[in-house]
PDB file of N, CA and C in Angstrom:
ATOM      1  N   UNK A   1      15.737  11.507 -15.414  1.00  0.00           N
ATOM      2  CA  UNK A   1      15.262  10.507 -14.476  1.00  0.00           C
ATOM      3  C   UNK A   1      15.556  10.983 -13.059  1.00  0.00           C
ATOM      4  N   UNK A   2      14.378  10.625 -12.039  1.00  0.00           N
ATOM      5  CA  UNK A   2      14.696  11.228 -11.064  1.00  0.00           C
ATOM      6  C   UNK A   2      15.424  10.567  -9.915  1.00  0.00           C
ATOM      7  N   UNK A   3      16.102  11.016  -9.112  1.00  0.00           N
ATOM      8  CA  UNK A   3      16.956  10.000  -8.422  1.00  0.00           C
ATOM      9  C   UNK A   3      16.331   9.415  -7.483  1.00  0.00           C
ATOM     10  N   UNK A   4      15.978   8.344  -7.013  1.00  0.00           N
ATOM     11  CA  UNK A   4      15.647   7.017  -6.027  1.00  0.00           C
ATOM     12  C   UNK A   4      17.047   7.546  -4.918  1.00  0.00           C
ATOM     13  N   UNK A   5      15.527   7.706  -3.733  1.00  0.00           N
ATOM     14  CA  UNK A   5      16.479   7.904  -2.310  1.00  0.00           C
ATOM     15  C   UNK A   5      17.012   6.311  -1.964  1.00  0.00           C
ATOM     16  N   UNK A   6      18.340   6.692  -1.002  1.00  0.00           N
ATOM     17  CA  UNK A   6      18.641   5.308  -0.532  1.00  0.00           C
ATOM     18  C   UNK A   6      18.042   4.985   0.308  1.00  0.00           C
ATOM     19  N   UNK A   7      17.321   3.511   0.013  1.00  0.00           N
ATOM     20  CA  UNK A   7      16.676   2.505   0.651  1.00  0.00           C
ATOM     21  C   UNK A   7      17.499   1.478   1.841  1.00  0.00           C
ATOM     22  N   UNK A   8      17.982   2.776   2.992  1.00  0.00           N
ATOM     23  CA  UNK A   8      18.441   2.394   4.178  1.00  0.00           C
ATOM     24  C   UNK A   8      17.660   2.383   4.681  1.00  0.00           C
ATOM     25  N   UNK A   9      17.643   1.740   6.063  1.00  0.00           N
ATOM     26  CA  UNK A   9      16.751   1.853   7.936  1.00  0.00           C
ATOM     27  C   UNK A   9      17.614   1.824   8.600  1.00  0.00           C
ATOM     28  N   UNK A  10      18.141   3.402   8.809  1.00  0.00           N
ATOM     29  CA  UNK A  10      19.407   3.601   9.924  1.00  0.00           C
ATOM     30  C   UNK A  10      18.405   3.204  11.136  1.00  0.00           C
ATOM     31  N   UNK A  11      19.397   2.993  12.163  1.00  0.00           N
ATOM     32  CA  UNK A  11      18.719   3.315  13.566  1.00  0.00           C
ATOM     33  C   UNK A  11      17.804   3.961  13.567  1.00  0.00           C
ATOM     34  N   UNK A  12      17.644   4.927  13.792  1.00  0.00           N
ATOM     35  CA  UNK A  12      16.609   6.424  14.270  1.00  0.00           C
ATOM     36  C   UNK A  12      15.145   5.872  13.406  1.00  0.00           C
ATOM     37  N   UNK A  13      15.188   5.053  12.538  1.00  0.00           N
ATOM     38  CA  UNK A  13      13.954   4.644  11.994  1.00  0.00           C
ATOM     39  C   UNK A  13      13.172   3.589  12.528  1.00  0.00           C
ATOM     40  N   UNK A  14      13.638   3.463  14.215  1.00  0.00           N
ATOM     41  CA  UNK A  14      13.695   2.099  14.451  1.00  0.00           C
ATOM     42  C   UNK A  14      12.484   2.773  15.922  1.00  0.00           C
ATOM     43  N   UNK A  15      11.658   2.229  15.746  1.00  0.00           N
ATOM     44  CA  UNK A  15      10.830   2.812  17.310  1.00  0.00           C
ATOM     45  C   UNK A  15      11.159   1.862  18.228  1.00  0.00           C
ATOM     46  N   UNK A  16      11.751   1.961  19.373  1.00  0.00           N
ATOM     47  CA  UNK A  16      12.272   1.206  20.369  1.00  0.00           C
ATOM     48  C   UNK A  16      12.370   1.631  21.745  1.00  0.00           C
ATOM     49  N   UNK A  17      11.715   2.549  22.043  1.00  0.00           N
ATOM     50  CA  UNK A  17      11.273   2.816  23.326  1.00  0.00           C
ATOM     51  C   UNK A  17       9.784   2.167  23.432  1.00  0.00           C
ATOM     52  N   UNK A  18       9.755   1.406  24.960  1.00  0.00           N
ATOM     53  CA  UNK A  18       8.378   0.944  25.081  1.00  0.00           C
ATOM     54  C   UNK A  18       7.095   2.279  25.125  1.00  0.00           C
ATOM     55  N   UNK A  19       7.211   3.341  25.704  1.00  0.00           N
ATOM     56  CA  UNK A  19       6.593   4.599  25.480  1.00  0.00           C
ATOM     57  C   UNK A  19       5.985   4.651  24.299  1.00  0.00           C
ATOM     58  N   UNK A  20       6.843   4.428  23.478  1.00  0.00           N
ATOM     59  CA  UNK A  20       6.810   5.097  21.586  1.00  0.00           C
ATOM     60  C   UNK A  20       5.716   3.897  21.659  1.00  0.00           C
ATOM     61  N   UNK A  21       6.101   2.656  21.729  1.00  0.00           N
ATOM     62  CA  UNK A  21       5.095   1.119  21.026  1.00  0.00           C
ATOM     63  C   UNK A  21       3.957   1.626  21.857  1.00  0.00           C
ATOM     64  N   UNK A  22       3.670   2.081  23.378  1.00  0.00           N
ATOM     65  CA  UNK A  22       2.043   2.393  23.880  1.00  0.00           C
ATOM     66  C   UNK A  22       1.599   3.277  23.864  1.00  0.00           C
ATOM     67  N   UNK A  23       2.338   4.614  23.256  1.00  0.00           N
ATOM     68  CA  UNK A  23       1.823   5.514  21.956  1.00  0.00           C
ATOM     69  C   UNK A  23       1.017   5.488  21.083  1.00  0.00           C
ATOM     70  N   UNK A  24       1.506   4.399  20.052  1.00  0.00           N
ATOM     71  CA  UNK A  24       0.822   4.041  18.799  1.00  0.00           C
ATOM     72  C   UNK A  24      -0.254   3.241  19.183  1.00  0.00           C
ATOM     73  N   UNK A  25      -0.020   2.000  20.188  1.00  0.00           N
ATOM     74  CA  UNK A  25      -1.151   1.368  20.719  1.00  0.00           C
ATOM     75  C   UNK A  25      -2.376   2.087  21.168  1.00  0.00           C
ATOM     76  N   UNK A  26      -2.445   3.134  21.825  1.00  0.00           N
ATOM     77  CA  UNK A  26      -3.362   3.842  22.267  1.00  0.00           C
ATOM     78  C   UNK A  26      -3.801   4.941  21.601  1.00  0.00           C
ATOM     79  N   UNK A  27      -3.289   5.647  21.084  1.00  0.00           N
ATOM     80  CA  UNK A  27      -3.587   6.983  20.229  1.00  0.00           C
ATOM     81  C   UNK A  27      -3.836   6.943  18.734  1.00  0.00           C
ATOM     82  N   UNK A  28      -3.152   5.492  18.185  1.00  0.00           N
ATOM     83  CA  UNK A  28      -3.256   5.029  16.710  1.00  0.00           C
ATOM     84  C   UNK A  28      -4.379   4.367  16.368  1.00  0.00           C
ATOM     85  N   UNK A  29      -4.366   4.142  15.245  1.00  0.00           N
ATOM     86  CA  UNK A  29      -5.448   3.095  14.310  1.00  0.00           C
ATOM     87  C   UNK A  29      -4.683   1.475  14.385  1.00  0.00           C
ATOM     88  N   UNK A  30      -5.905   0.923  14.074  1.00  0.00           N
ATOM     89  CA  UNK A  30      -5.303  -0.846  14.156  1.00  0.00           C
ATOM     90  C   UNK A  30      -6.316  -1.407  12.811  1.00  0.00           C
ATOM     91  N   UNK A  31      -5.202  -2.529  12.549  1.00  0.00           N
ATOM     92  CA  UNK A  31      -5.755  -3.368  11.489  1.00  0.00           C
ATOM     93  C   UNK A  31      -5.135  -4.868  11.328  1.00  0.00           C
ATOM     94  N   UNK A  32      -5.475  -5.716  11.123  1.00  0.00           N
ATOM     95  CA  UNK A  32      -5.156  -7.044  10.746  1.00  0.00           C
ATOM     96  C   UNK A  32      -5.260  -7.635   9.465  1.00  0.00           C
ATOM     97  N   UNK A  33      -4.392  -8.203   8.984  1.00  0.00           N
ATOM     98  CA  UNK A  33      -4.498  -8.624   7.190  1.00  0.00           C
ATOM     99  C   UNK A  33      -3.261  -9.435   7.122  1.00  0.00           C
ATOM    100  N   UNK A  34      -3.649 -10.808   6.835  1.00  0.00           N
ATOM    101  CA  UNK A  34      -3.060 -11.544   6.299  1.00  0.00           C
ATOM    102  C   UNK A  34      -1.974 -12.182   7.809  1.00  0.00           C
ATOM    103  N   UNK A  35      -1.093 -12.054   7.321  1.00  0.00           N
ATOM    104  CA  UNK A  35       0.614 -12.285   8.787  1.00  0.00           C
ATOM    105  C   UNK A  35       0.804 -11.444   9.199  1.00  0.00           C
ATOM    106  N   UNK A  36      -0.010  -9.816   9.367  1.00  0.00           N
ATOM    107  CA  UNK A  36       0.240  -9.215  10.295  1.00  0.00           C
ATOM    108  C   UNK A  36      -0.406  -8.319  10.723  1.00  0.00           C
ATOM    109  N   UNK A  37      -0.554  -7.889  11.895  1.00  0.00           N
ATOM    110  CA  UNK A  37      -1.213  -6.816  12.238  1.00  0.00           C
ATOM    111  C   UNK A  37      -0.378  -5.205  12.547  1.00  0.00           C
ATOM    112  N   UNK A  38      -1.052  -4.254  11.979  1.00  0.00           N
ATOM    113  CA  UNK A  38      -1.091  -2.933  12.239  1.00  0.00           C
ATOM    114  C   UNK A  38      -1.207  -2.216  12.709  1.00  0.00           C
ATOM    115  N   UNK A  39      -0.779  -0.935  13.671  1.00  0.00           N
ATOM    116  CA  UNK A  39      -0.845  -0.201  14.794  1.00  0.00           C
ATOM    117  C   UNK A  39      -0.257   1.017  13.604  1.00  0.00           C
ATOM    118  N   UNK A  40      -0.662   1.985  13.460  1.00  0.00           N
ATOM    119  CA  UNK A  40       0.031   3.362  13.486  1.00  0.00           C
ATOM    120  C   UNK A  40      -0.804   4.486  13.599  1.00  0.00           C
ATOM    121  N   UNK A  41       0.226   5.578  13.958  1.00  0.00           N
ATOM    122  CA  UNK A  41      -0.201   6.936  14.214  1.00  0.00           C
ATOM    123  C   UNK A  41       0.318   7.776  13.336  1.00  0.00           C
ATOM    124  N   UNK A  42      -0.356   8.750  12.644  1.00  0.00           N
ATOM    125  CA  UNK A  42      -0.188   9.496  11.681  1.00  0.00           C
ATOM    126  C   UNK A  42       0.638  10.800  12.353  1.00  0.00           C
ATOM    127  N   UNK A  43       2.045  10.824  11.515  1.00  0.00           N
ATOM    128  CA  UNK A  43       2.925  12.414  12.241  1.00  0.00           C
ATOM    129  C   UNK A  43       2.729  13.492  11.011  1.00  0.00           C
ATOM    130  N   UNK A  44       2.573  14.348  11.649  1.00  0.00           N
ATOM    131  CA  UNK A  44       3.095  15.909  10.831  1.00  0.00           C
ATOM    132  C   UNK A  44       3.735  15.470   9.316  1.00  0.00           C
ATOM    133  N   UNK A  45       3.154  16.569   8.615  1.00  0.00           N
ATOM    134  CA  UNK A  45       3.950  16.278   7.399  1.00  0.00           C
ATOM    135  C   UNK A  45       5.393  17.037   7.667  1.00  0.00           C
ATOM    136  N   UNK A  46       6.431  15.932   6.654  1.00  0.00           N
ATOM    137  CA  UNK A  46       7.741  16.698   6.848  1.00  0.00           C
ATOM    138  C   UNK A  46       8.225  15.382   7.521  1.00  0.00           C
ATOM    139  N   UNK A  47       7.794  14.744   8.690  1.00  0.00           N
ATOM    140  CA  UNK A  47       8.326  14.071   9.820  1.00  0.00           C
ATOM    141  C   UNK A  47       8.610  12.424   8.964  1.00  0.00           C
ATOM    142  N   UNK A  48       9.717  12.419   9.224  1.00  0.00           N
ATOM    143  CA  UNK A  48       9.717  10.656   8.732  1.00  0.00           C
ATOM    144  C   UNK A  48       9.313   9.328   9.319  1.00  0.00           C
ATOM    145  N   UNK A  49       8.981   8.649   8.781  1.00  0.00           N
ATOM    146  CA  UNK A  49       8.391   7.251   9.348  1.00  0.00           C
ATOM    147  C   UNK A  49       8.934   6.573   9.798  1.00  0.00           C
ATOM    148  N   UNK A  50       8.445   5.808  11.361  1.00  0.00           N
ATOM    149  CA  UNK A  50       9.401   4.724  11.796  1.00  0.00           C
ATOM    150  C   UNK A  50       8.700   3.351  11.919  1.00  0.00           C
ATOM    151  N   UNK A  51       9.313   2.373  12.109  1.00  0.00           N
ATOM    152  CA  UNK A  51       9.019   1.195  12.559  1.00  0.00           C
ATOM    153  C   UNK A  51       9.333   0.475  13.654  1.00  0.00           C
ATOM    154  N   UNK A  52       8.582  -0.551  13.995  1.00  0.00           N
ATOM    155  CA  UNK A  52       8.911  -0.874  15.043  1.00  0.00           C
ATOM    156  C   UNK A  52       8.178  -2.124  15.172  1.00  0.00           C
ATOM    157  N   UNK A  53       8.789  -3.514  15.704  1.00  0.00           N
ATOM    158  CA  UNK A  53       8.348  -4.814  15.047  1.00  0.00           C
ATOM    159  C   UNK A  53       8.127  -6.037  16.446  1.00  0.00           C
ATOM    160  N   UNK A  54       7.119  -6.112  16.372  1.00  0.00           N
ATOM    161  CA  UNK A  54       6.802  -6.996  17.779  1.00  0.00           C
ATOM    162  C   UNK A  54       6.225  -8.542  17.345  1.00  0.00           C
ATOM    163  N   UNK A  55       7.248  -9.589  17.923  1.00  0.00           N
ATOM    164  CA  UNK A  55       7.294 -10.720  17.382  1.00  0.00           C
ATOM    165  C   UNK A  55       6.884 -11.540  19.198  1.00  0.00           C
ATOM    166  N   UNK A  56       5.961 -12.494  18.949  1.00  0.00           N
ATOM    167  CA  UNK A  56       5.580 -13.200  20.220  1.00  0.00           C
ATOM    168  C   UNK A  56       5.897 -14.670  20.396  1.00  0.00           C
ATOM    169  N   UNK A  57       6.258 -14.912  21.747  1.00  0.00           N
ATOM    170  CA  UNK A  57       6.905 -16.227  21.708  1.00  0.00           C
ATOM    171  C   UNK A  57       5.617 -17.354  20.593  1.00  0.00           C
ATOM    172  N   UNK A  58       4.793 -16.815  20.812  1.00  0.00           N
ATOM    173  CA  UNK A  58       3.609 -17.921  20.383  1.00  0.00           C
ATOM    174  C   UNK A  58       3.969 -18.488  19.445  1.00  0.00           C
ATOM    175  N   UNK A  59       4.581 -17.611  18.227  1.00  0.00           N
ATOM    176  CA  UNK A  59       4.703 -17.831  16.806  1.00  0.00           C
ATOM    177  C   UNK A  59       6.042 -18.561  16.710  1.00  0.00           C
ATOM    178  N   UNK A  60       6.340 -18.617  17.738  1.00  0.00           N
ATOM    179  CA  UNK A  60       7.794 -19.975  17.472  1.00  0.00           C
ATOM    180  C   UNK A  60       8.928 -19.787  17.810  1.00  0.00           C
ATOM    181  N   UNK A  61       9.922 -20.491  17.682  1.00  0.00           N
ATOM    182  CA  UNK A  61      11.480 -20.341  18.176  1.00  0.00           C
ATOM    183  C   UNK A  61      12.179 -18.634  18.208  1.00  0.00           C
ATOM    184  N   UNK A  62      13.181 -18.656  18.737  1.00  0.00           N
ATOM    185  CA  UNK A  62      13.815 -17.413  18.345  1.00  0.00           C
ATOM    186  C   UNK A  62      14.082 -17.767  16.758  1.00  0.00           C
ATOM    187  N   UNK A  63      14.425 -18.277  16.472  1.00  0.00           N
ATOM    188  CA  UNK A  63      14.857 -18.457  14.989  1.00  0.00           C
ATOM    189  C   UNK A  63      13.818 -18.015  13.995  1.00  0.00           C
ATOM    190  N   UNK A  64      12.719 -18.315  14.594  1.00  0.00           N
ATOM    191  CA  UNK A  64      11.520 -17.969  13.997  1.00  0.00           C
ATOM    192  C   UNK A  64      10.770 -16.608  13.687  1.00  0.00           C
ATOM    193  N   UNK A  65      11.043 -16.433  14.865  1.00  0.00           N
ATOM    194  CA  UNK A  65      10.422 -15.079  15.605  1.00  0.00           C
ATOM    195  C   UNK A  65      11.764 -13.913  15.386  1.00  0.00           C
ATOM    196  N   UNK A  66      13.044 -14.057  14.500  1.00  0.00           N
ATOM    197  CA  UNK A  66      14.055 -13.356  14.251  1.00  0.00           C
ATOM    198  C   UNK A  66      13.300 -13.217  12.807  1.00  0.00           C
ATOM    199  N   UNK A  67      13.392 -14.238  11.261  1.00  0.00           N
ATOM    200  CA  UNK A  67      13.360 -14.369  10.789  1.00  0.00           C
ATOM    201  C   UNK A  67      11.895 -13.200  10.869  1.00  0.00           C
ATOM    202  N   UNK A  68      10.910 -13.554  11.149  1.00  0.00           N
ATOM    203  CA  UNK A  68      10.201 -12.752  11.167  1.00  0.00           C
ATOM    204  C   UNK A  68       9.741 -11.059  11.311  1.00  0.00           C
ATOM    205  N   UNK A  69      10.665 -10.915  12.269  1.00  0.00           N
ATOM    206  CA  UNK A  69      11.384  -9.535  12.004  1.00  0.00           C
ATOM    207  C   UNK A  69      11.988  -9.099  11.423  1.00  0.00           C
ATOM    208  N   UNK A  70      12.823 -10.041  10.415  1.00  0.00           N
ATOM    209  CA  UNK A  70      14.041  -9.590   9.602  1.00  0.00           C
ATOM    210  C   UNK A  70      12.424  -9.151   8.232  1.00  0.00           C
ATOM    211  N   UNK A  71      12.053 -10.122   8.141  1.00  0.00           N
ATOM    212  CA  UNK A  71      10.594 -10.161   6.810  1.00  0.00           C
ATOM    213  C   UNK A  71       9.968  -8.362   6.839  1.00  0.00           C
ATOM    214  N   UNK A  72       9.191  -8.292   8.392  1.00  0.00           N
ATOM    215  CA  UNK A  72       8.820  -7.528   8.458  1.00  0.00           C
ATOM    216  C   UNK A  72       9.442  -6.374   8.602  1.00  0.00           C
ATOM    217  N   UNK A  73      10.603  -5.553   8.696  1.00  0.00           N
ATOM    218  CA  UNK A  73      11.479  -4.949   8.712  1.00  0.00           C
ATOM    219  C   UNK A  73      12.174  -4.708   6.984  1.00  0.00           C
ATOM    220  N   UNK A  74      11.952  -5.650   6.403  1.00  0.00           N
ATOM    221  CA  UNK A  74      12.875  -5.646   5.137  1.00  0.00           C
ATOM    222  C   UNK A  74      11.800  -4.856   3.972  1.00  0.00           C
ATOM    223  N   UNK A  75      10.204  -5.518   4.555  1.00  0.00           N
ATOM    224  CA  UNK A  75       9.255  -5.371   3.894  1.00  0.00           C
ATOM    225  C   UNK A  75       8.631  -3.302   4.007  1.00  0.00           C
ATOM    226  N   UNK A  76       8.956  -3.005   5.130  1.00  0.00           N
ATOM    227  CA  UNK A  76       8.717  -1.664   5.513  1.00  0.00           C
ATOM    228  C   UNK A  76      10.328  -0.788   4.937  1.00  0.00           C
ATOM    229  N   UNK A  77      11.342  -1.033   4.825  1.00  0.00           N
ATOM    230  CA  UNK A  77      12.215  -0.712   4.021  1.00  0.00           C
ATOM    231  C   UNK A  77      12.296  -0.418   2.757  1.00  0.00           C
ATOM    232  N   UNK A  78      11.616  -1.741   2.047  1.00  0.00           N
ATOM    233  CA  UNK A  78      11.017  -1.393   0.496  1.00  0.00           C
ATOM    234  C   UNK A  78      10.360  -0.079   0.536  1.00  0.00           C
ATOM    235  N   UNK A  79       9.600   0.043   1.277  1.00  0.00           N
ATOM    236  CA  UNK A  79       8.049   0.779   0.743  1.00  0.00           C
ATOM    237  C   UNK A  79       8.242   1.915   1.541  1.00  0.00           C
ATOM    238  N   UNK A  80       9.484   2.161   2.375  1.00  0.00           N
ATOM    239  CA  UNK A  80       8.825   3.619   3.512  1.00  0.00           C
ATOM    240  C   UNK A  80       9.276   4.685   2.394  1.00  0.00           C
ATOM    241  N   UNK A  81       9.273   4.901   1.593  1.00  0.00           N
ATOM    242  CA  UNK A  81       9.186   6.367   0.806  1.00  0.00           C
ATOM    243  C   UNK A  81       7.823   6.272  -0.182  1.00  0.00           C
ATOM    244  N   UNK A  82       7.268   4.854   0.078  1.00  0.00           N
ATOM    245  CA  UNK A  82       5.455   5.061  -0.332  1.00  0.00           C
ATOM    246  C   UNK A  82       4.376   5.046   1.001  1.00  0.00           C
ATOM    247  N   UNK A  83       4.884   5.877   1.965  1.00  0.00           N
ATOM    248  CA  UNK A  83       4.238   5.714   3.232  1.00  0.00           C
ATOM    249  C   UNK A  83       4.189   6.965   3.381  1.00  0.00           C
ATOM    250  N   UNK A  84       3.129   7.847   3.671  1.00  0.00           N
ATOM    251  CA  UNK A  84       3.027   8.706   4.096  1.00  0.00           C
ATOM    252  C   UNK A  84       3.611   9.193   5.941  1.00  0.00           C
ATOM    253  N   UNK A  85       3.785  10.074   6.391  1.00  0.00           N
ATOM    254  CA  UNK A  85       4.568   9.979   7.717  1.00  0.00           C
ATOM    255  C   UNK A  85       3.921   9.243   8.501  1.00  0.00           C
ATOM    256  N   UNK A  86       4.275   8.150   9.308  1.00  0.00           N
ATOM    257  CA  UNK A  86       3.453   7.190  10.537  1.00  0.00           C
ATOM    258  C   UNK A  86       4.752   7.182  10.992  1.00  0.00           C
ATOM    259  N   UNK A  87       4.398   6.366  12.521  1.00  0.00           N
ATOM    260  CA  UNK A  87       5.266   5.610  13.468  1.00  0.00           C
ATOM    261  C   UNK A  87       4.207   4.434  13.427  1.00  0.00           C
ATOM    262  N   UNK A  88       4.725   3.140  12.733  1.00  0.00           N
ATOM    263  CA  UNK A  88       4.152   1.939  12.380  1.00  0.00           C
ATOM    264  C   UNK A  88       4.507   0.780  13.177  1.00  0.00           C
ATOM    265  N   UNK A  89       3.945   0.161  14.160  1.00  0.00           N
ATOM    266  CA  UNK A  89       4.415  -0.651  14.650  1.00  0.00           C
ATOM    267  C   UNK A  89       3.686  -1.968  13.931  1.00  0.00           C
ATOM    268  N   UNK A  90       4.479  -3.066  13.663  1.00  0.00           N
ATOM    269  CA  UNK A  90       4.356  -4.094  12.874  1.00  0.00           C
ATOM    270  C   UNK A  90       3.750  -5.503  14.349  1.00  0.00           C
ATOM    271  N   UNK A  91       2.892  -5.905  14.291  1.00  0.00           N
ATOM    272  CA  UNK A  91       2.838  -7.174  14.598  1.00  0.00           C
ATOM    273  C   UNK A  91       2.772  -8.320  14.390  1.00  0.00           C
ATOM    274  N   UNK A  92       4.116  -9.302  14.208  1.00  0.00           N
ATOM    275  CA  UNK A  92       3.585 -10.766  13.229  1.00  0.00           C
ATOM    276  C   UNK A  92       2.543 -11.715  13.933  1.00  0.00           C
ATOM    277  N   UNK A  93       1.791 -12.285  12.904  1.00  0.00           N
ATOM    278  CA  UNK A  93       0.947 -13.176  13.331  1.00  0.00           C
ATOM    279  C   UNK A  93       1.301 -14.579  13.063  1.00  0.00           C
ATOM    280  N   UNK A  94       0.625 -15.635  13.458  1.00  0.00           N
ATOM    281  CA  UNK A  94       1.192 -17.017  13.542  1.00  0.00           C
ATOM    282  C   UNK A  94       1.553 -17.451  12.023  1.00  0.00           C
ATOM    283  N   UNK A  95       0.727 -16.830  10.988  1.00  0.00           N
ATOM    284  CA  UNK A  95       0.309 -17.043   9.857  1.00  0.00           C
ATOM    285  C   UNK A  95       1.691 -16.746   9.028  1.00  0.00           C
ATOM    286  N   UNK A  96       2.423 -15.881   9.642  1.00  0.00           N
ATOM    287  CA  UNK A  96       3.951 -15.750   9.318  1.00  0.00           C
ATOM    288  C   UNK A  96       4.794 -16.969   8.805  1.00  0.00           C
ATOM    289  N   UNK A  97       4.829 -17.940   9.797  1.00  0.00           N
ATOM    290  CA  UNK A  97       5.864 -18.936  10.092  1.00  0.00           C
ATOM    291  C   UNK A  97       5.779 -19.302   8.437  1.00  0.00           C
ATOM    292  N   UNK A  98       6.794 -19.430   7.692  1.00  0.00           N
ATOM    293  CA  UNK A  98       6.882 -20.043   6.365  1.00  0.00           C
ATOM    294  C   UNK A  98       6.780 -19.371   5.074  1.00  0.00           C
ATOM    295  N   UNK A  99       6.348 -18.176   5.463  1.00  0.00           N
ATOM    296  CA  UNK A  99       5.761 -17.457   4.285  1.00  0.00           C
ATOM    297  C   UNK A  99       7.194 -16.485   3.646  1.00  0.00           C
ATOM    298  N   UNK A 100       6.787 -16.248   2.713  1.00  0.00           N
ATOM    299  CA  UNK A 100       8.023 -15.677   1.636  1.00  0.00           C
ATOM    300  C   UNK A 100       7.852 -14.022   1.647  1.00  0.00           C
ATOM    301  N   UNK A 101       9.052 -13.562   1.710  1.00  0.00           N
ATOM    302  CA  UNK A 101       8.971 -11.784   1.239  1.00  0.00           C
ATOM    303  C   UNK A 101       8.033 -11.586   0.525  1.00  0.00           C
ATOM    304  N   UNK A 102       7.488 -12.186  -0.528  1.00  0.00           N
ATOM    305  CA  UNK A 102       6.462 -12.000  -1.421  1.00  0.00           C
ATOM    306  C   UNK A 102       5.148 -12.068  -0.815  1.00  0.00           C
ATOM    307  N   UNK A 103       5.402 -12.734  -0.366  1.00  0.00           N
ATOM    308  CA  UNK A 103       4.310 -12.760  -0.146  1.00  0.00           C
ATOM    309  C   UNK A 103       3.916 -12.101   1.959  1.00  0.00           C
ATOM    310  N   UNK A 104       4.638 -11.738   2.415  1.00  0.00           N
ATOM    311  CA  UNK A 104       4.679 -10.875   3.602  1.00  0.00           C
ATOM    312  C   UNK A 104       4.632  -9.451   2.862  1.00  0.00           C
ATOM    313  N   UNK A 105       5.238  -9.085   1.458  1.00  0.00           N
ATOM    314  CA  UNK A 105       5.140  -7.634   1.121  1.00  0.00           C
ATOM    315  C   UNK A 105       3.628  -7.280   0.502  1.00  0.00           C
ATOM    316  N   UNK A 106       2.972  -8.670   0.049  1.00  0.00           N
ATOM    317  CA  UNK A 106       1.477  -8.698  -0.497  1.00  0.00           C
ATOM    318  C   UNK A 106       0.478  -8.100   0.743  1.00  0.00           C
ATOM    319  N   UNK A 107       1.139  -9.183   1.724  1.00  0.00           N
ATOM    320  CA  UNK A 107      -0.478  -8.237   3.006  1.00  0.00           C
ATOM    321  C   UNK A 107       0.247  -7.108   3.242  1.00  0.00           C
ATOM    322  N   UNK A 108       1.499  -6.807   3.146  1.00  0.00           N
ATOM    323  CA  UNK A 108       1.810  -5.371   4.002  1.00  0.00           C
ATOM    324  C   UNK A 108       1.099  -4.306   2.949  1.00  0.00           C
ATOM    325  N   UNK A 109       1.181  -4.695   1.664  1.00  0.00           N
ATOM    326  CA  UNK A 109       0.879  -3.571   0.685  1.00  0.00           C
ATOM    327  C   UNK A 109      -0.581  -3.510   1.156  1.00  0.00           C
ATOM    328  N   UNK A 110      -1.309  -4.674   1.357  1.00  0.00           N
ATOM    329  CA  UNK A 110      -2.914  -4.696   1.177  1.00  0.00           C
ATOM    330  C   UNK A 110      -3.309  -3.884   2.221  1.00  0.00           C
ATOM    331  N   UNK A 111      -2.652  -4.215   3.402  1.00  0.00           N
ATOM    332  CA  UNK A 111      -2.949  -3.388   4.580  1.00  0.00           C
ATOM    333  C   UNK A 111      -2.665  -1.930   4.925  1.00  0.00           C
ATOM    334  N   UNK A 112      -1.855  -1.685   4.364  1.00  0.00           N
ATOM    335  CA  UNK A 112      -1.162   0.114   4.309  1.00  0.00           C
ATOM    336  C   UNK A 112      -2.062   0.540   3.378  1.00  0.00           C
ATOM    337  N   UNK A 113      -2.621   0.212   2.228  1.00  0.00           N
ATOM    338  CA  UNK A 113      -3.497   0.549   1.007  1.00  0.00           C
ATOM    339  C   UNK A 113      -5.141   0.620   1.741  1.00  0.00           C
ATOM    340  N   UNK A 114      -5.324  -0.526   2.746  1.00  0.00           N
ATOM    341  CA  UNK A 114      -6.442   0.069   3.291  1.00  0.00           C
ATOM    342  C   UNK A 114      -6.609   0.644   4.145  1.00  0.00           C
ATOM    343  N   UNK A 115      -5.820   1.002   4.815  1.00  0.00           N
ATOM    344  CA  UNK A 115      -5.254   2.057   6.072  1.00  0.00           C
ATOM    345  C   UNK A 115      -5.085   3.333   5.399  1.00  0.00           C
ATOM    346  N   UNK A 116      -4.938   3.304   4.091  1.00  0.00           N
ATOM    347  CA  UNK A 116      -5.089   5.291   3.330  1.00  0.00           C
ATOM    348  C   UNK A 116      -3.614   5.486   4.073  1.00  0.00           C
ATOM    349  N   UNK A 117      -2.777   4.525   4.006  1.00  0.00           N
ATOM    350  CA  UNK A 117      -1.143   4.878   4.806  1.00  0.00           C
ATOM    351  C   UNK A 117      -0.106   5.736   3.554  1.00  0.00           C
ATOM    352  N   UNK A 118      -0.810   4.330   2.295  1.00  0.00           N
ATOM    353  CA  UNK A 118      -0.087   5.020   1.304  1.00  0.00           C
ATOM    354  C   UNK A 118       0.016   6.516   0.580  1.00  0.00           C
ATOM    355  N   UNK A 119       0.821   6.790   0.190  1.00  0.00           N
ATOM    356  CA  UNK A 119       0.689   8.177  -0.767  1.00  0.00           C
ATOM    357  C   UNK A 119      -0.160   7.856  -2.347  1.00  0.00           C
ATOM    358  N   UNK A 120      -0.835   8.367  -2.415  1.00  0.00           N
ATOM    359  CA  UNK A 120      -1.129   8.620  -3.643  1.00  0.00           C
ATOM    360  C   UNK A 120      -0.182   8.915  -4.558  1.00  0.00           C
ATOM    361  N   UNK A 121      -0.546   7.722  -5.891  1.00  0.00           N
ATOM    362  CA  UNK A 121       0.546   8.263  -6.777  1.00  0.00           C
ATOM    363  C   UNK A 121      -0.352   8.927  -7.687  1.00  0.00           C
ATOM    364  N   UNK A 122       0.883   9.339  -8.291  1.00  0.00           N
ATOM    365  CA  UNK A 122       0.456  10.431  -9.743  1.00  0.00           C
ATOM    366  C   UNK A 122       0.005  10.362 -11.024  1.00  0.00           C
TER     367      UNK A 122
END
């Protein structure tokens, strides 16, 4: 059996320079599906994937708009070793407020799957 990497998000996986977010904005692909929208740019193979998670007052309290990052963040954690290399910036949409891991990991899958983000499995 083969060994399962650990499913950390140190820092360094974290895109957090404003540069890096109008990077992907401008030079990347975009998509919308479901609670969130999509920004990424495809890196070099070899290069690992980051994230990076933009939550707007619109969608509600800090409490709200935390929670929401924690979703979207937890949800790109699962899956970044089924992601081919991107710098992914995550945008929640209003459609967020209430919704369950399960169902935040349903559009993320739907949307990376039609974005050709994912790896092909075997």
């Amino acid at each position: 059996m083969a060994a399962t990497p650990a499913l950390r998000l140190p820092k360094h996986r974290h895109i957090k320079q404003n540069r890096d977010f109008a990077r992907v904005r401008a030079r990347g692909k975009r998509m919308a599906k479901g609670c969130l929208t999509a920004n990424w740019l495809e890196l070099p193979a070899g290069s690992l994937s980051r994230v990076g998670v933009v939550t707007s007052r619109k969608i509600g309290t800090a409490v709200i708009r935390s929670r929401a990052r924690r979703l979207l963040r937890e949800v790109f954690r699962l899956h970044q070793c089924d992601l081919n290399p991107v710098d992914l910036v995550l945008v929640a949409r209003q459609s967020i407020v209430g919704k369950s891991l399960s169902e935040v990991e349903r559009d993320f899958l739907t949307a990376m799957n039609q974005a050709g983000v994912l790896k092909a499995t075997p």
